[in-house]
Protein backbone atom coordinates (compact mmCIF):
# COMPACT_ATOMS: atom_id res chain seq x y z
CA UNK A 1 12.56 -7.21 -30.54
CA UNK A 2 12.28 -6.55 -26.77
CA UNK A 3 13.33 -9.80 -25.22
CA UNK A 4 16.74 -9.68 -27.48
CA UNK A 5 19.43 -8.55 -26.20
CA UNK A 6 20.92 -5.21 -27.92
CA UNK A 7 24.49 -4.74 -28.62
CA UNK A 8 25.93 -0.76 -28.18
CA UNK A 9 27.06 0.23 -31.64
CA UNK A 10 29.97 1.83 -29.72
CA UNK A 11 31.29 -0.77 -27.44
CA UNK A 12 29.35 -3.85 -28.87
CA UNK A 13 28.25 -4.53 -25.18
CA UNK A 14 25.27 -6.52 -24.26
CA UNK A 15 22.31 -3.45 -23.27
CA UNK A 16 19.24 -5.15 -21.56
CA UNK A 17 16.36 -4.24 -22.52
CA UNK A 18 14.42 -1.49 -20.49
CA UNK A 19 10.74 -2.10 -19.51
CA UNK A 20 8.64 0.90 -18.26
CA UNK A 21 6.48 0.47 -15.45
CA UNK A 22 4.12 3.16 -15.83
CA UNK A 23 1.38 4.53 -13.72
CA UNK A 24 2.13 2.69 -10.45
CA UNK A 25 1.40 5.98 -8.51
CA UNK A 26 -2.35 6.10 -9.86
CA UNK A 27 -2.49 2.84 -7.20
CA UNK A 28 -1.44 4.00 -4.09
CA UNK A 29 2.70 2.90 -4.79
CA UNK A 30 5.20 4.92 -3.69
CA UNK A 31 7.62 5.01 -6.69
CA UNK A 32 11.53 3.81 -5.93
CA UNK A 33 13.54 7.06 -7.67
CA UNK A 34 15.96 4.15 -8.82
CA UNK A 35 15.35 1.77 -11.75
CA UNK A 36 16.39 -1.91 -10.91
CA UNK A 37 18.45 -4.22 -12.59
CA UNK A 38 16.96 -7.87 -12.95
CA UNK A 39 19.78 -11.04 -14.80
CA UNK A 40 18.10 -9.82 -18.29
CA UNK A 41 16.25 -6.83 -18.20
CA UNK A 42 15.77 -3.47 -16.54
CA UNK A 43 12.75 -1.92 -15.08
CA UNK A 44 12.33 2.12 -14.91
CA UNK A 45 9.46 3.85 -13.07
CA UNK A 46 7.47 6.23 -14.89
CA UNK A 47 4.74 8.35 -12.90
CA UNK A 48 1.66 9.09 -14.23
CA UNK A 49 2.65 12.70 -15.15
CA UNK A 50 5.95 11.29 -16.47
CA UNK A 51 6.79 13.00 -19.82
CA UNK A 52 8.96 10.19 -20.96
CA UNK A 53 7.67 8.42 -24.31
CA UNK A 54 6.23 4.64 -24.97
CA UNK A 55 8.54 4.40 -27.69
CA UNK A 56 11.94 4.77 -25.68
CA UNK A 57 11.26 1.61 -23.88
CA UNK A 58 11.38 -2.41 -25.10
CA UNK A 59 8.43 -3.36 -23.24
CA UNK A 60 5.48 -1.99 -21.07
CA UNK A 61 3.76 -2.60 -17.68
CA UNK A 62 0.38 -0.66 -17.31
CA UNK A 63 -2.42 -1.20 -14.69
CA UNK A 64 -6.04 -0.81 -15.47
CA UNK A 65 -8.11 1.99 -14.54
CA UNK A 66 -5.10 4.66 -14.05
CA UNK A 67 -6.60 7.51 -16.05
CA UNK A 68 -10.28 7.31 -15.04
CA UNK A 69 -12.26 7.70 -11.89
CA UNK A 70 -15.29 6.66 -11.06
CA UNK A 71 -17.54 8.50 -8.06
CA UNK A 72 -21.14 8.95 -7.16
CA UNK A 73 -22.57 12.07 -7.78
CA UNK A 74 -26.09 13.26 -8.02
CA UNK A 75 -29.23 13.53 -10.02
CA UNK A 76 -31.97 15.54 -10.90
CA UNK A 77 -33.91 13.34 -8.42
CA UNK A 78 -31.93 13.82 -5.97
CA UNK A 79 -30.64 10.30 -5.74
CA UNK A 80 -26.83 9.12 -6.63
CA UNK A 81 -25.73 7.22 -9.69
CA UNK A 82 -21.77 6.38 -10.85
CA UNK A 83 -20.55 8.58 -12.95
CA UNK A 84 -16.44 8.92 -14.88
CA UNK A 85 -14.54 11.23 -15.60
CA UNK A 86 -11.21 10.90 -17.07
CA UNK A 87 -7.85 12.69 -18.37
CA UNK A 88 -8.74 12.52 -22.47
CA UNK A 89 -5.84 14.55 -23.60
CA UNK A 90 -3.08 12.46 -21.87
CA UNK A 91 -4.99 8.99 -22.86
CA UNK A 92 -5.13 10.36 -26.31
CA UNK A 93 -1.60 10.84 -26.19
CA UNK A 94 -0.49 7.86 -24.34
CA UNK A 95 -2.58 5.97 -26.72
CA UNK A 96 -0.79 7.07 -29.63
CA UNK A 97 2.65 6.39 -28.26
CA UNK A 98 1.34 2.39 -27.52
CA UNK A 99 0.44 2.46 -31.18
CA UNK A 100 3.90 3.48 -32.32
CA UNK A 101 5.62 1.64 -30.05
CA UNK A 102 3.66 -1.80 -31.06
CA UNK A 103 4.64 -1.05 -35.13
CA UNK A 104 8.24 -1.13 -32.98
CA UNK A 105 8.13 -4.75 -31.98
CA UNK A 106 7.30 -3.19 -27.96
CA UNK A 107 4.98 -5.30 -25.75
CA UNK A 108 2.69 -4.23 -23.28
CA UNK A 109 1.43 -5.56 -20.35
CA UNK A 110 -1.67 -4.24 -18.68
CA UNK A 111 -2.25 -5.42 -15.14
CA UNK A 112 -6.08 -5.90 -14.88
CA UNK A 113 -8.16 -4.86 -11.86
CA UNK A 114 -11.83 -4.24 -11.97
CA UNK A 115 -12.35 -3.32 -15.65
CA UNK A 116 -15.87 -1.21 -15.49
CA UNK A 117 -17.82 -0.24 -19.22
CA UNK A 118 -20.78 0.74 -17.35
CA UNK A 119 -23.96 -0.17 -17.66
CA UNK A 120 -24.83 0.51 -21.12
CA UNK A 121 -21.15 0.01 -22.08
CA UNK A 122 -20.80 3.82 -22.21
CA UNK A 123 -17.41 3.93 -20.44
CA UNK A 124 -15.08 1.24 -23.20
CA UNK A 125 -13.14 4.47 -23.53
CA UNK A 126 -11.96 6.03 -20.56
CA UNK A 127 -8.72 4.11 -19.79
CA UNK A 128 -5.93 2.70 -22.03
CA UNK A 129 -6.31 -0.62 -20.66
CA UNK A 130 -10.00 -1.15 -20.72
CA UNK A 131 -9.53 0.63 -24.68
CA UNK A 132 -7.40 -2.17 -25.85
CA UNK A 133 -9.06 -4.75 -23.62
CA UNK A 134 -12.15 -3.79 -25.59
CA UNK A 135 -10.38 -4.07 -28.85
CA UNK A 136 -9.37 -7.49 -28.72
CA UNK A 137 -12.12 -8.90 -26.30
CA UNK A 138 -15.77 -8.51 -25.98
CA UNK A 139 -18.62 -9.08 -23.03
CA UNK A 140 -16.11 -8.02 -20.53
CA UNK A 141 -17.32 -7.65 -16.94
CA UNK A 142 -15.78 -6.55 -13.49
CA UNK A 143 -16.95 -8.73 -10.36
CA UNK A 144 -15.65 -9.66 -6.79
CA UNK A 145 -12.69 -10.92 -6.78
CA UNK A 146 -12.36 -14.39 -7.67
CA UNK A 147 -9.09 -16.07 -6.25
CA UNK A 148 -10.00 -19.62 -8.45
CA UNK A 149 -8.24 -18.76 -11.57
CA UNK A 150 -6.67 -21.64 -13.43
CA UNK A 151 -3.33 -21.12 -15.35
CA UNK A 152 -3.12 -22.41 -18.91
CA UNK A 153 0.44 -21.08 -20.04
CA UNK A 154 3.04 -22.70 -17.55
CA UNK A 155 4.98 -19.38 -17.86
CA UNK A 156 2.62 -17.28 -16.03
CA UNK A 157 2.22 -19.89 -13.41
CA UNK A 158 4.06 -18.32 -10.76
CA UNK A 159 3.13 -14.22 -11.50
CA UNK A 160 -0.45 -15.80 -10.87
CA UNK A 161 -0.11 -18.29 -8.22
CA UNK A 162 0.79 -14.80 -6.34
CA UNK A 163 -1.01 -12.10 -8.04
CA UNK A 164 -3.78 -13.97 -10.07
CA UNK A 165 -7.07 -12.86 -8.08
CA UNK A 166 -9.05 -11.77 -10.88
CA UNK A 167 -11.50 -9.11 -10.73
CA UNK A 168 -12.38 -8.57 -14.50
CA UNK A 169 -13.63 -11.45 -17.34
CA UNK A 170 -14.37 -11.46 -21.04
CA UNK A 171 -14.81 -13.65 -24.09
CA UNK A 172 -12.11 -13.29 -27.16
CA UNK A 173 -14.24 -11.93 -30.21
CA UNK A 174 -13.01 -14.22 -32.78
CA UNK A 175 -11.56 -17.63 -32.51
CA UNK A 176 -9.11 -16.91 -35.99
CA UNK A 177 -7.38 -13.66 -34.95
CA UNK A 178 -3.76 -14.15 -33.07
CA UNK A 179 -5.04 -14.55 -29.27
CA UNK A 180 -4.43 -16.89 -26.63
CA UNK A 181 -5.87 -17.30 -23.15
CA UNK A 182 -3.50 -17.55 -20.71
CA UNK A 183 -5.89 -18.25 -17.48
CA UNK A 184 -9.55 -18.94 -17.13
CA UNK A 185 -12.37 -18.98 -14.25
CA UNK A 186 -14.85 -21.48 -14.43
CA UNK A 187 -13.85 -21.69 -18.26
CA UNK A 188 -14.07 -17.89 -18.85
CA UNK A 189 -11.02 -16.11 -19.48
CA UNK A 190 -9.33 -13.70 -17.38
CA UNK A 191 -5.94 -13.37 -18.84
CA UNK A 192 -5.49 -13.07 -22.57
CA UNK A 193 -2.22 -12.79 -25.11
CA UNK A 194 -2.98 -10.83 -28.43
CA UNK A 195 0.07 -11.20 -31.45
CA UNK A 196 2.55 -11.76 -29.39
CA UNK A 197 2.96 -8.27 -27.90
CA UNK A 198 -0.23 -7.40 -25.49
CA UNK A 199 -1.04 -9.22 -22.61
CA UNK A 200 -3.72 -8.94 -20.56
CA UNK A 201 -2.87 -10.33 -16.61
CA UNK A 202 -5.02 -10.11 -13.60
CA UNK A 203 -4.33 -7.83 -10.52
CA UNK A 204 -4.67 -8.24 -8.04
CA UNK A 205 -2.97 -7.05 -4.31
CA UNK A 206 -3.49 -5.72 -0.85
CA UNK A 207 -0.44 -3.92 0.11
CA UNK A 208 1.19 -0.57 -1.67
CA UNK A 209 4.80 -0.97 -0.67
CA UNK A 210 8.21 -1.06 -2.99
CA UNK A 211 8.85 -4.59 -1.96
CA UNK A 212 5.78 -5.82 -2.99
CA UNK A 213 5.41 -3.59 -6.60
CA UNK A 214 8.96 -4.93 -7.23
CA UNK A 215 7.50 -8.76 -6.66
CA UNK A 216 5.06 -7.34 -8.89
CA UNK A 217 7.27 -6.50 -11.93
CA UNK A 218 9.67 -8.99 -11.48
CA UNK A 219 7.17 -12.18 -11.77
CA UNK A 220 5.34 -10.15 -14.66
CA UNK A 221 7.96 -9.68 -16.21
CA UNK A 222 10.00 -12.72 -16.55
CA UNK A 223 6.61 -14.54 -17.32
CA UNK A 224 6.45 -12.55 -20.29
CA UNK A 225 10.05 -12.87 -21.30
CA UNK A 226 10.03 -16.76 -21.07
CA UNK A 227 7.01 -16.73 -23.01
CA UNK A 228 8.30 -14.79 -25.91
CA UNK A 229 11.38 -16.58 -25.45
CA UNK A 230 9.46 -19.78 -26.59
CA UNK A 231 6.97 -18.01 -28.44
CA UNK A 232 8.08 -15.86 -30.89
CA UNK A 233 10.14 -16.35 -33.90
CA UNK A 234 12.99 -13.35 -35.06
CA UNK A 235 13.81 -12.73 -38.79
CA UNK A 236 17.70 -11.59 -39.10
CA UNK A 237 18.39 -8.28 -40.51
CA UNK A 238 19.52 -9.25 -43.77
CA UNK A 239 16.11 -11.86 -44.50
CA UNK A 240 13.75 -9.06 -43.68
CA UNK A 241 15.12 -7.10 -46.40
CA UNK A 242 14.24 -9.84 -48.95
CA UNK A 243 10.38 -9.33 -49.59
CA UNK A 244 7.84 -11.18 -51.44
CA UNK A 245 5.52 -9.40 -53.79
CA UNK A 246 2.61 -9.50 -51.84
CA UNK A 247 4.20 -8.90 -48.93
CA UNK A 248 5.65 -5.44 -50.70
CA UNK A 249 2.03 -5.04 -51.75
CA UNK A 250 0.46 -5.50 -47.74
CA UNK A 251 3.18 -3.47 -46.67
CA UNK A 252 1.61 -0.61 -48.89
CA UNK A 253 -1.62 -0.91 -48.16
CA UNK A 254 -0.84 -0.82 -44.71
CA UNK A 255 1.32 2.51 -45.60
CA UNK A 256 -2.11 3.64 -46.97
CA UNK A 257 -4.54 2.97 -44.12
CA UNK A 258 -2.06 4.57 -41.30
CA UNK A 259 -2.00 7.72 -43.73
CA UNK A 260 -6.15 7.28 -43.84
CA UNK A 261 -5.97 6.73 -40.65
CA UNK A 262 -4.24 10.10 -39.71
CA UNK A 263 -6.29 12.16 -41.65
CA UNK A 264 -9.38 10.39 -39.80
CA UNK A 265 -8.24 11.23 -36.50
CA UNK A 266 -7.50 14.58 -37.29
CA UNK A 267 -11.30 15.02 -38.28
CA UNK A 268 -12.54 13.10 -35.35
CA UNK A 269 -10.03 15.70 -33.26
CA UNK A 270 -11.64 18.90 -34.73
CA UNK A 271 -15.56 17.67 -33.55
CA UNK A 272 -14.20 16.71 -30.25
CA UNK A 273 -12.07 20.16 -30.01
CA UNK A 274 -15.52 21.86 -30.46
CA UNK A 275 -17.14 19.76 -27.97
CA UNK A 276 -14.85 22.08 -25.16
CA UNK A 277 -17.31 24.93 -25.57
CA UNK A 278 -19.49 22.96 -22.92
CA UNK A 279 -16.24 22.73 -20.43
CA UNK A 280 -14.18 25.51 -21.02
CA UNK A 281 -13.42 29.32 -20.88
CA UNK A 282 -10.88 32.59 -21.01
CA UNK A 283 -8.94 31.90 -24.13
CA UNK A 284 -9.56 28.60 -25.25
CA UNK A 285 -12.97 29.09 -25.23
CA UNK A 286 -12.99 32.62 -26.88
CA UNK A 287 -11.13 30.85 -29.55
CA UNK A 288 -12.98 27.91 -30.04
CA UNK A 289 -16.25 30.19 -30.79
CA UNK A 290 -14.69 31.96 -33.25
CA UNK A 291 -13.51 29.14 -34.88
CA UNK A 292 -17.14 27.65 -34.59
CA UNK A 293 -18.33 30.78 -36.20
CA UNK A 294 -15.51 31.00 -39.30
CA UNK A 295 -15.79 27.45 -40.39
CA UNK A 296 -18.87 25.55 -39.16
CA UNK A 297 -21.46 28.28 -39.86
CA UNK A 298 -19.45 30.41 -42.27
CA UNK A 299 -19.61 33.49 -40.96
CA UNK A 300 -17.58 36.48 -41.64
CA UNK A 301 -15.65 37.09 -38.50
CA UNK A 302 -13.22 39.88 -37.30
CA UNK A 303 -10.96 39.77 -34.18
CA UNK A 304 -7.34 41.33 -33.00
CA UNK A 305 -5.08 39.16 -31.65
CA UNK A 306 -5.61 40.55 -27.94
CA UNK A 307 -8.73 40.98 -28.02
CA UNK A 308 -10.51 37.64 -28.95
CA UNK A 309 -13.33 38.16 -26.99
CA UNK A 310 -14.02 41.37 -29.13
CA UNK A 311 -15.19 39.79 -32.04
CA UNK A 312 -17.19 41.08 -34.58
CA UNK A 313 -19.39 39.28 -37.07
CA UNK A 314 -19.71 41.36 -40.52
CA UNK A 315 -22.20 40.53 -43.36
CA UNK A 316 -21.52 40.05 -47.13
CA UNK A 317 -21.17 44.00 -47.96
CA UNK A 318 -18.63 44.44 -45.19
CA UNK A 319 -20.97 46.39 -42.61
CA UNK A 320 -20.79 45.06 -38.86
CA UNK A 321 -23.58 42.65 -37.69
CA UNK A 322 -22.81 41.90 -33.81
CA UNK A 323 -20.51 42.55 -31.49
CA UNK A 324 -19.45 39.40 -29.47
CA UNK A 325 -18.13 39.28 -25.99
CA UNK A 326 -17.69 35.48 -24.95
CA UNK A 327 -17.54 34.07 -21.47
CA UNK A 328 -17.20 31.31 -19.58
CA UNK A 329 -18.99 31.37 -16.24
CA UNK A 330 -20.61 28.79 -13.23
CA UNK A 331 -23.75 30.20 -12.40
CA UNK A 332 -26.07 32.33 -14.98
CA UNK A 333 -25.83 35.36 -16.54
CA UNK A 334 -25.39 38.83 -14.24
CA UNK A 335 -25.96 42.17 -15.21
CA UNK A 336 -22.01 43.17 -15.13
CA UNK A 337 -21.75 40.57 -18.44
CA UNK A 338 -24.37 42.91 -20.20
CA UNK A 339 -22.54 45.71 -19.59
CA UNK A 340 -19.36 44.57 -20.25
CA UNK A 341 -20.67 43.50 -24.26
CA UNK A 342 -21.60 47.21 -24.39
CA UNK A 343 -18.99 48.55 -23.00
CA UNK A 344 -16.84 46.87 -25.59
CA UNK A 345 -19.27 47.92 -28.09
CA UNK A 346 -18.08 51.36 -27.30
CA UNK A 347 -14.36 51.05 -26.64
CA UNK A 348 -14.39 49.53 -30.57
CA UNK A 349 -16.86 52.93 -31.90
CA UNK A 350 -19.75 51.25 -32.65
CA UNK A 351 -22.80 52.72 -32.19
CA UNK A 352 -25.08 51.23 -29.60
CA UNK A 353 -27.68 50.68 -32.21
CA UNK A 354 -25.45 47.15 -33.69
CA UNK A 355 -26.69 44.40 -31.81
CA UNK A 356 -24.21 43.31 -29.00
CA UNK A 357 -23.96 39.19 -28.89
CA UNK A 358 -22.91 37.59 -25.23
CA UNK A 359 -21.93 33.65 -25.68
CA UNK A 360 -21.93 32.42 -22.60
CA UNK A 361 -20.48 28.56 -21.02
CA UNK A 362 -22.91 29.12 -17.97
CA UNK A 363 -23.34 26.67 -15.45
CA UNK A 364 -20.11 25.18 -16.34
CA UNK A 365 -20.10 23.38 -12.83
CA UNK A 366 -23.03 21.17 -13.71
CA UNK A 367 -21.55 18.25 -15.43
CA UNK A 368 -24.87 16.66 -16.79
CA UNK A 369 -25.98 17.92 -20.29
CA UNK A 370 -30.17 18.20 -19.62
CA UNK A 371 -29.79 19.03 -16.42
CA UNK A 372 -27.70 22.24 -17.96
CA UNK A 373 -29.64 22.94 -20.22
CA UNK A 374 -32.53 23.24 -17.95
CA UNK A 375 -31.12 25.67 -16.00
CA UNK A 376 -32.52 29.44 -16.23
CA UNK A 377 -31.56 33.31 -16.12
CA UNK A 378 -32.66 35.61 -13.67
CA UNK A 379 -35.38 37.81 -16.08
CA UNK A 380 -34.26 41.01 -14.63
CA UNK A 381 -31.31 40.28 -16.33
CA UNK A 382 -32.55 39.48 -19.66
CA UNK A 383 -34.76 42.26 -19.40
CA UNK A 384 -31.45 44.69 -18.94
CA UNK A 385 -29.95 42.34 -21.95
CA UNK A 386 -32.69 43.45 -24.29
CA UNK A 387 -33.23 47.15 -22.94
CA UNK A 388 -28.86 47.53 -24.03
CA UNK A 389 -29.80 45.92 -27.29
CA UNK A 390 -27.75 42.29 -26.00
CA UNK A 391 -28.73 39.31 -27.32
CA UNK A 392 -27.78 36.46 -25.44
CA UNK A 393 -26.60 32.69 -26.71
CA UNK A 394 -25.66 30.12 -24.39
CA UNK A 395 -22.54 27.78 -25.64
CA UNK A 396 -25.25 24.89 -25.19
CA UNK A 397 -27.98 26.27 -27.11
CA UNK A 398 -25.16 26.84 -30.07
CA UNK A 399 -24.08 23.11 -29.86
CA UNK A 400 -27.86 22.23 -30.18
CA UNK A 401 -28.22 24.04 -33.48
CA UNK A 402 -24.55 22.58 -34.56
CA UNK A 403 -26.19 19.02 -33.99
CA UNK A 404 -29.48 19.80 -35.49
CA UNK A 405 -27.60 21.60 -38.69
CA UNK A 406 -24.70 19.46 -39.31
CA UNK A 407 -26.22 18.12 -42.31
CA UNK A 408 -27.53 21.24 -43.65
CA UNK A 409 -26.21 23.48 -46.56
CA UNK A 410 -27.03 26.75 -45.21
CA UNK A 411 -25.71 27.42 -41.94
CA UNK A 412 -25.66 30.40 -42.02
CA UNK A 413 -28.64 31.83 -42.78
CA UNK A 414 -30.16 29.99 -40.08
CA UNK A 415 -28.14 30.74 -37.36
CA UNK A 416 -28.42 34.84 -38.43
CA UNK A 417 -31.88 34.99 -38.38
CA UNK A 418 -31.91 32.94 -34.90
CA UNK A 419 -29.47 35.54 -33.24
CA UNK A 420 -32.16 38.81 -35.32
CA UNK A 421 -35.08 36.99 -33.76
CA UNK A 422 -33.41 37.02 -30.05
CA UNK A 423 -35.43 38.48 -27.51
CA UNK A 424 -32.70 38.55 -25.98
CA UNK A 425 -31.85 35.36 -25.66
CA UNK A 426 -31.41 32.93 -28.57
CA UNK A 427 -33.35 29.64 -29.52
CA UNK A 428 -32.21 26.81 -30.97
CA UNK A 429 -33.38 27.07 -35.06
């Protein structure tokens, strides 16, 4: 377990354990390019863009709100409301690495600041410690901060007589599951401890230097590793190979869900992966269409390898249908795009007579869905779409029909006689 001390299988020395502090950058500290040694442990900076694993180290330090970031921007009225944005892939994969390191015995701190789920708690998932946070604790709010925060675990005493200004509060969900509150405010809690291995602190601190993130660590720290000290209980090797039957049995079903559990994220992966036609383009959007095409509406698609963008969709006897050009623009649709779709109509020897099909990501710099969608082509344009025999889908107009058909049988029909009845450009079905 983390707190034990390890022995070297080579030299049978004592190796500390090594805590990660991870993401200390994200908050305005200048990271020491040194680890430091504490009397039982070690502590190793990792920047945000560190490619170092969760699962190397014995235990974890994490402040809130690292991987999100919350700004103003503007409306259709004109006015300002909050808005997030946040890195998903590295959360996604920083998130799986805390998973596999908890089935490891590693804890994990997070060091909570302002912990924001918006309004209509549409924002629980935008940070790795607001996602666990929200896992273990419910009604949780972010307010001034509130220096009148009474300890309740004599360990933490000190870590919060310095750093305990709390700026974020919640309620456990349910009294029976493994959770203790370490620190309250007027009887709410602000600091929680969930099976022994996640802890959730308050944060709280003016100044950015090394001096004072090293306080930081070092009273966070050793509060945790007293309190597991006293807290936890450790199985030798040789009992935890003796099993009970039931306990075999758990341990299966357990085996099971994590299996379930893969193949569930995977799924969940492949709707999100076709979301990035609204935010993406070159390759990976060129790509993602096709793949939209293939298996979501089932048709009959033909590209080369270099040429993705040259796709062609054929119909059941093998004749072409469209040629597709696909781009990923801000602004609207120009002219040039037209005549690049028929100029690639040419360079593969089709007649101008098959239908040419431009899917375009336009507007990609307006990051509100109906304001997007809103948003219009110059009809000269269209008018030199239809005159080169073009029709004309937007990569929002195709995710409309993917919502509206997801529970239909025949995709495909649908979405052929939408891009036939294009004139030029193509309505949702």
């Amino acid at each position: 377990m983390p707190n034990r001390k390890k022995l070297s299988p080579m030299n049978k020395k004592i190796v500390k354990p090594t805590i990660y502090a991870y993401g200390f950058d994200k908050c305005g500290f200048s990271l020491p390019s040194a680890s430091f040694e504490a009397s039982g442990y070690i502590v190793k900076f990792l920047s945000y863009e560190s490619n170092s694993s969760f699962e190397e180290a014995d235990g974890l330090v994490i402040p809130s709100g690292i991987f999100e970031e919350i700004y103003w921007k503007s409306d259709v009225w004109g006015g300002k409301q909050l808005a997030v944005r946040f890195d998903k892939a590295l959360l996604a994969s920083r998130e799986k690495q805390l998973y596999n390191a908890f089935k490891n015995g590693v804890w994990t701190a997070f060091l909570l600041r302002g912990v924001n789920n918006g309004n209509y708690n549409n924002w629980t998932d935008t940070d790795l410690a607001k996602k666990f946070l929200n896992s273990f604790a419910e009604n949780v709010t972010n307010h001034d901060p509130n220096p009148y925060v009474t300890c309740k675990a004599a360990e933490f005493r000190e870590y919060l007589d310095r750093f305990g200004v709390a700026q974020t509060k919640f309620w456990t969900k349910d009294e029976k599951q493994s959770a203790r509150v370490l620190a309250h405010e007027s009887d709410t809690p602000v600091a929680l401890e969930v099976h022994g291995q996640f802890f959730f602190l308050p944060f709280f601190t003016t100044k950015n230097d090394r001096s004072e993130l090293t306080a930081i660590l070092k009273l966070s720290v050793e509060s945790i590793l007293e309190y597991k000290r006293k807290n936890d209980i450790y199985l030798p090797a040789w009992l935890t190979k003796i099993e009970f039957k039931s306990e075999s049995r758990v341990k299966l079903e357990i085996q099971k869900t994590e299996e379930q559990l893969v193949k569930l994220t995977e799924e969940v992966g492949k709707w999100e992966h076709y979301k990035a036609i609204l935010c993406t383009s070159g390759s990976n959007l060129s790509g993602i269409i096709v793949e939209i095409l293939r298996e979501f509406f089932d048709l009959r698609i033909k590209s080369e390898e270099k040429y993705v963008d040259d796709a062609v969709i054929y119909d059941e006897k093998g004749e072409p249908s469209f040629v597709i050009e696909i781009k990923g623009i801000n602004g609207g649709v120009k002219r040039e795009h037209i005549n690049q779709v028929d100029s690639h109509r040419e360079r593969l020897g089709f007649s101008s007579k098959l239908p040419g099909l431009l899917v375009i990501n336009d507007f990609m710099d307006v990051e509100d869905f109906e304001e997007r969608k809103a948003r219009t082509f110059d009809t000269h344009n269209l008018d030199h779409a239809k005159n080169n025999n073009v029709r004309v889908l937007r990569t929002i107009t195709l995710f409309e029909m993917m919502l509206a058909s997801e529970d239909a049988t025949d995709r495909k029909s649908s979405l052929l006689a939408a891009l036939q009845a294009a004139a030029p450009l193509v309505k949702v079905f």
